[in-house]
N, C-alpha and C. Protein backbone atom coordinates (compact mmCIF):
# COMPACT_ATOMS: atom_id res chain seq x y z
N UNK A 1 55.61 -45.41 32.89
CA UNK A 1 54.99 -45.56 31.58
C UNK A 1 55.89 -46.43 30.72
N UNK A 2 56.63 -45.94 29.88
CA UNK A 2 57.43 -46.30 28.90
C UNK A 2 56.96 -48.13 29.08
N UNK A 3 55.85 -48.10 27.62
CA UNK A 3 55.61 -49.15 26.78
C UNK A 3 56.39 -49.12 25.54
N UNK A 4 57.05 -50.44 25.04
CA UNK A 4 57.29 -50.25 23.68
C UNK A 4 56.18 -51.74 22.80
N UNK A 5 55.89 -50.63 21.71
CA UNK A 5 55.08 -51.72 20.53
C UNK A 5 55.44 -52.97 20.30
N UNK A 6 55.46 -54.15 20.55
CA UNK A 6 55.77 -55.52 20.03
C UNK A 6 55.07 -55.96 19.00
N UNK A 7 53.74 -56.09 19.00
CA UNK A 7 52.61 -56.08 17.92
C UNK A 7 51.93 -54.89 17.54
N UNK A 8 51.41 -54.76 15.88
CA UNK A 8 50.25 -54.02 16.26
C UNK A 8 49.27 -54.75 14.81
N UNK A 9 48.19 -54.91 15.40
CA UNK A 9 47.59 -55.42 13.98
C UNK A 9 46.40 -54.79 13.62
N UNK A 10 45.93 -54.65 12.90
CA UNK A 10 44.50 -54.09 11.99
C UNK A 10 43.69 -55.05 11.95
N UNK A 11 42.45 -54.79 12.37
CA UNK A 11 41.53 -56.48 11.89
C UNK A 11 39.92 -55.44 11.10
N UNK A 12 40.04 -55.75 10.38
CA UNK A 12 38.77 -55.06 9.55
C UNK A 12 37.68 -56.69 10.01
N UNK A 13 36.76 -56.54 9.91
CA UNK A 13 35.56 -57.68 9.11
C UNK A 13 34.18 -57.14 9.96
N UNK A 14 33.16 -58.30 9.70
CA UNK A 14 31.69 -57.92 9.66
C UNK A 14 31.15 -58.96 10.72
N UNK A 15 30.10 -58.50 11.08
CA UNK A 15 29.08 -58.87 11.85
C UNK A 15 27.73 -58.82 11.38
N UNK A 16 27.20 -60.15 11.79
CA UNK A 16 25.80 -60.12 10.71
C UNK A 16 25.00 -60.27 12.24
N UNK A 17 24.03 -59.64 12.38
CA UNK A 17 22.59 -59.89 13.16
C UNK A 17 21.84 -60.19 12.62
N UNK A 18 20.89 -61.29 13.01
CA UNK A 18 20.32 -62.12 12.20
C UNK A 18 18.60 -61.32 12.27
N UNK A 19 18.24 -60.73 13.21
CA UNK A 19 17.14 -59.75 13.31
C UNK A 19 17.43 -58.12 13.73
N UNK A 20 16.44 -57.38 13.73
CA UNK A 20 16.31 -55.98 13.99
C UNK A 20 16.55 -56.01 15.49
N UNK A 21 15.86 -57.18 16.06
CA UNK A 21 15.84 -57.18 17.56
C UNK A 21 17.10 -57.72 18.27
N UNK A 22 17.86 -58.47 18.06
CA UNK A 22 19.62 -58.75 18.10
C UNK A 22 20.27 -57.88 17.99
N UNK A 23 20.07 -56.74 16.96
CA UNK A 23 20.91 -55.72 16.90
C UNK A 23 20.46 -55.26 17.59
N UNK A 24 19.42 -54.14 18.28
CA UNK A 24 18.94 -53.55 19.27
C UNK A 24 19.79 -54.00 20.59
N UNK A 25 19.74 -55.05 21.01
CA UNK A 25 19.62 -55.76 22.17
C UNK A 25 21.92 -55.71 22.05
N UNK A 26 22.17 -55.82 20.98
CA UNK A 26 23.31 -55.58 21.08
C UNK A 26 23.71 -53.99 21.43
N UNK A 27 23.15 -52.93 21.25
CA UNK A 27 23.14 -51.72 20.80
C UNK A 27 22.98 -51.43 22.26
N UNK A 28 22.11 -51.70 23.00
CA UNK A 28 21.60 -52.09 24.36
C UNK A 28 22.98 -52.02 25.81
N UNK A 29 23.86 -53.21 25.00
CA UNK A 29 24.78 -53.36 26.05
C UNK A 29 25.84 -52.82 25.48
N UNK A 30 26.59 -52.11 24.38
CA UNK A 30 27.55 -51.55 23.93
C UNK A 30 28.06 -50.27 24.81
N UNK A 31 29.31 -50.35 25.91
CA UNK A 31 29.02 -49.05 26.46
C UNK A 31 29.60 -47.65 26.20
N UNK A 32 29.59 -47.72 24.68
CA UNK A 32 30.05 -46.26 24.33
C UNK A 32 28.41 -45.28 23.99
N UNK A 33 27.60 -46.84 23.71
CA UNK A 33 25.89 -46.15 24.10
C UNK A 33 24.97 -46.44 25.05
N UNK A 34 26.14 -45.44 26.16
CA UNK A 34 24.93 -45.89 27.45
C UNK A 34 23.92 -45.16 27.30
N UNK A 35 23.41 -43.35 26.42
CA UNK A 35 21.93 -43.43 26.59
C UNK A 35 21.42 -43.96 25.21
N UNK A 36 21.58 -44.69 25.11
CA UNK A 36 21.04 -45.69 23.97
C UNK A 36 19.45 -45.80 24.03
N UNK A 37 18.17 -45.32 23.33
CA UNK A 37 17.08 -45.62 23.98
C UNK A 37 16.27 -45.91 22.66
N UNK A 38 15.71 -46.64 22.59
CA UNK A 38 15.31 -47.75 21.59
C UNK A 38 13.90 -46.75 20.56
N UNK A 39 13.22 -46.27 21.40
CA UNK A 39 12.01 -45.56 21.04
C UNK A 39 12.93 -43.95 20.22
N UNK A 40 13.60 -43.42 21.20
CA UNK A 40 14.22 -41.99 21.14
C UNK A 40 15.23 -42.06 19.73
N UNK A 41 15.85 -42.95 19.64
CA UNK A 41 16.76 -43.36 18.29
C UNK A 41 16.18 -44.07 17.11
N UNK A 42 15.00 -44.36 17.16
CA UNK A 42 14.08 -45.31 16.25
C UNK A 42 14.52 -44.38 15.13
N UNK A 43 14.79 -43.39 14.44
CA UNK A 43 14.59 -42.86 13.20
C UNK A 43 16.30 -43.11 12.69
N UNK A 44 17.15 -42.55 13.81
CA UNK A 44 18.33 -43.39 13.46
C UNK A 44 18.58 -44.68 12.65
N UNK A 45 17.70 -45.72 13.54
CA UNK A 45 17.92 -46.75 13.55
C UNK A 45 17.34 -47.22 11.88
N UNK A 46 16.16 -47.05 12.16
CA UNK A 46 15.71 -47.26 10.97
C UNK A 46 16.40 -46.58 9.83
N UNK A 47 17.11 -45.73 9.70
CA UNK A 47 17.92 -45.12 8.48
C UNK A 47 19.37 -46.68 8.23
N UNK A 48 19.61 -46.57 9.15
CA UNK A 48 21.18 -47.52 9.65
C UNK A 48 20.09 -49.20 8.92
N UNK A 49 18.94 -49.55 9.22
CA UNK A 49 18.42 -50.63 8.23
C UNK A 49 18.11 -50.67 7.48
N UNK A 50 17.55 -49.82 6.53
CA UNK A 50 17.40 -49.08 5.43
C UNK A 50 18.81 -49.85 4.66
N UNK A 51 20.16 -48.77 5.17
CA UNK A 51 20.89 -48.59 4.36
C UNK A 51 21.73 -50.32 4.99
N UNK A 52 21.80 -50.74 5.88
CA UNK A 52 22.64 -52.08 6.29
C UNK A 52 22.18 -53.38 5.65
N UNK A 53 21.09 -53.51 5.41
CA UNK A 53 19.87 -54.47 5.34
C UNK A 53 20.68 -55.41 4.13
N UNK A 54 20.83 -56.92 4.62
CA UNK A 54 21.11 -57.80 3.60
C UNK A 54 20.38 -59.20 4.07
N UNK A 55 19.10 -59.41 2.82
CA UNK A 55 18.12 -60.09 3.40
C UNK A 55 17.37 -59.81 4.55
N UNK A 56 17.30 -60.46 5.27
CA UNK A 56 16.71 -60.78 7.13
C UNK A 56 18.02 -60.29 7.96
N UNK A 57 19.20 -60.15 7.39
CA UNK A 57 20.24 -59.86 8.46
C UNK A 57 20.94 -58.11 8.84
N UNK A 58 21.24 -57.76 9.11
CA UNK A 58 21.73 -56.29 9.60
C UNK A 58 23.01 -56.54 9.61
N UNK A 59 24.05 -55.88 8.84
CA UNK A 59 25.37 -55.72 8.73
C UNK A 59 26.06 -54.93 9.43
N UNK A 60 27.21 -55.13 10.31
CA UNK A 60 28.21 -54.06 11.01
C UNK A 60 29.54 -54.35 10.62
N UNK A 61 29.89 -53.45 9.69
CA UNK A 61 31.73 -53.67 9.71
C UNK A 61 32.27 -52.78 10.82
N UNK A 62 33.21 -53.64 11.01
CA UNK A 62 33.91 -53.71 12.75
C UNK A 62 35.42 -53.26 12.18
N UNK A 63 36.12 -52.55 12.96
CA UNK A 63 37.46 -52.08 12.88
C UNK A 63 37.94 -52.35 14.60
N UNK A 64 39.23 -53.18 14.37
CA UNK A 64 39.61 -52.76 15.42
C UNK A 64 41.45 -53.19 15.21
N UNK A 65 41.80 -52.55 16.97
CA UNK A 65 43.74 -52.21 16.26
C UNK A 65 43.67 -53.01 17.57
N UNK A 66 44.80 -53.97 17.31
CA UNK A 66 45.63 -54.95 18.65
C UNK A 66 46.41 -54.37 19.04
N UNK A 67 47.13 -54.11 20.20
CA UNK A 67 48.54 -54.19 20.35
C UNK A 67 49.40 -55.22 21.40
N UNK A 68 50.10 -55.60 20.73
CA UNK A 68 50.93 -56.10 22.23
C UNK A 68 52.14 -55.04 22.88
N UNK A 69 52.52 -55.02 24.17
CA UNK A 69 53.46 -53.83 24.35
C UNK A 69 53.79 -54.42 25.15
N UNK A 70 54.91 -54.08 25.86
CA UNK A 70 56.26 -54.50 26.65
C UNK A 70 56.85 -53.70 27.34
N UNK A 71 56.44 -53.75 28.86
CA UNK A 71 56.96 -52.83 29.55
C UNK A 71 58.45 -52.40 30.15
C-alpha cells in the first residue's frame, strides 16, 4: 500500500444538457445508475427538471477530488 498525497485538488463546475433527452441518455450510461429506468424514475426526473431547468438546457453541478499519489 503505502501511497503518499502529491496532489489533491477540488474541481466544482457545471454541465449543461442541451435537451431532456441528452440528459436521459447520459443518466443511461452513468454506472453508479445501472437500474436506471427511464419510465420507473419519470417522477424523479421530472422533479430534478422542474427544479434544474435553465431555458431549453438541464443543469448538473459536478464535484469532483483529483489526486496524484506516489508510491
Amino acid at each position: 500500500m503505502g501511497f503518499k498525497i502529491v496532489v489533491m485538488k477540488d474541481y466544482m463546475y457545471t454541465e449543461y444538457y442541451l435537451s431532456k433527452h441528452e440528459f436521459v441518455i447520459f443518466l443511461q450510461g452513468v454506472p453508479i445508475f445501472e437500474d436506471f429506468d427511464f419510465e420507473k424514475d419519470k417522477k424523479y426526473l421530472n422533479k430534478y427538471f422542474s427544479e434544474f431547468m435553465q431555458g431549453d438546457n438541464i443543469v448538473l453541478s459536478r464535484h469532483r477530488v483529483v489526486y496524484v499519489v506516489q508510491k
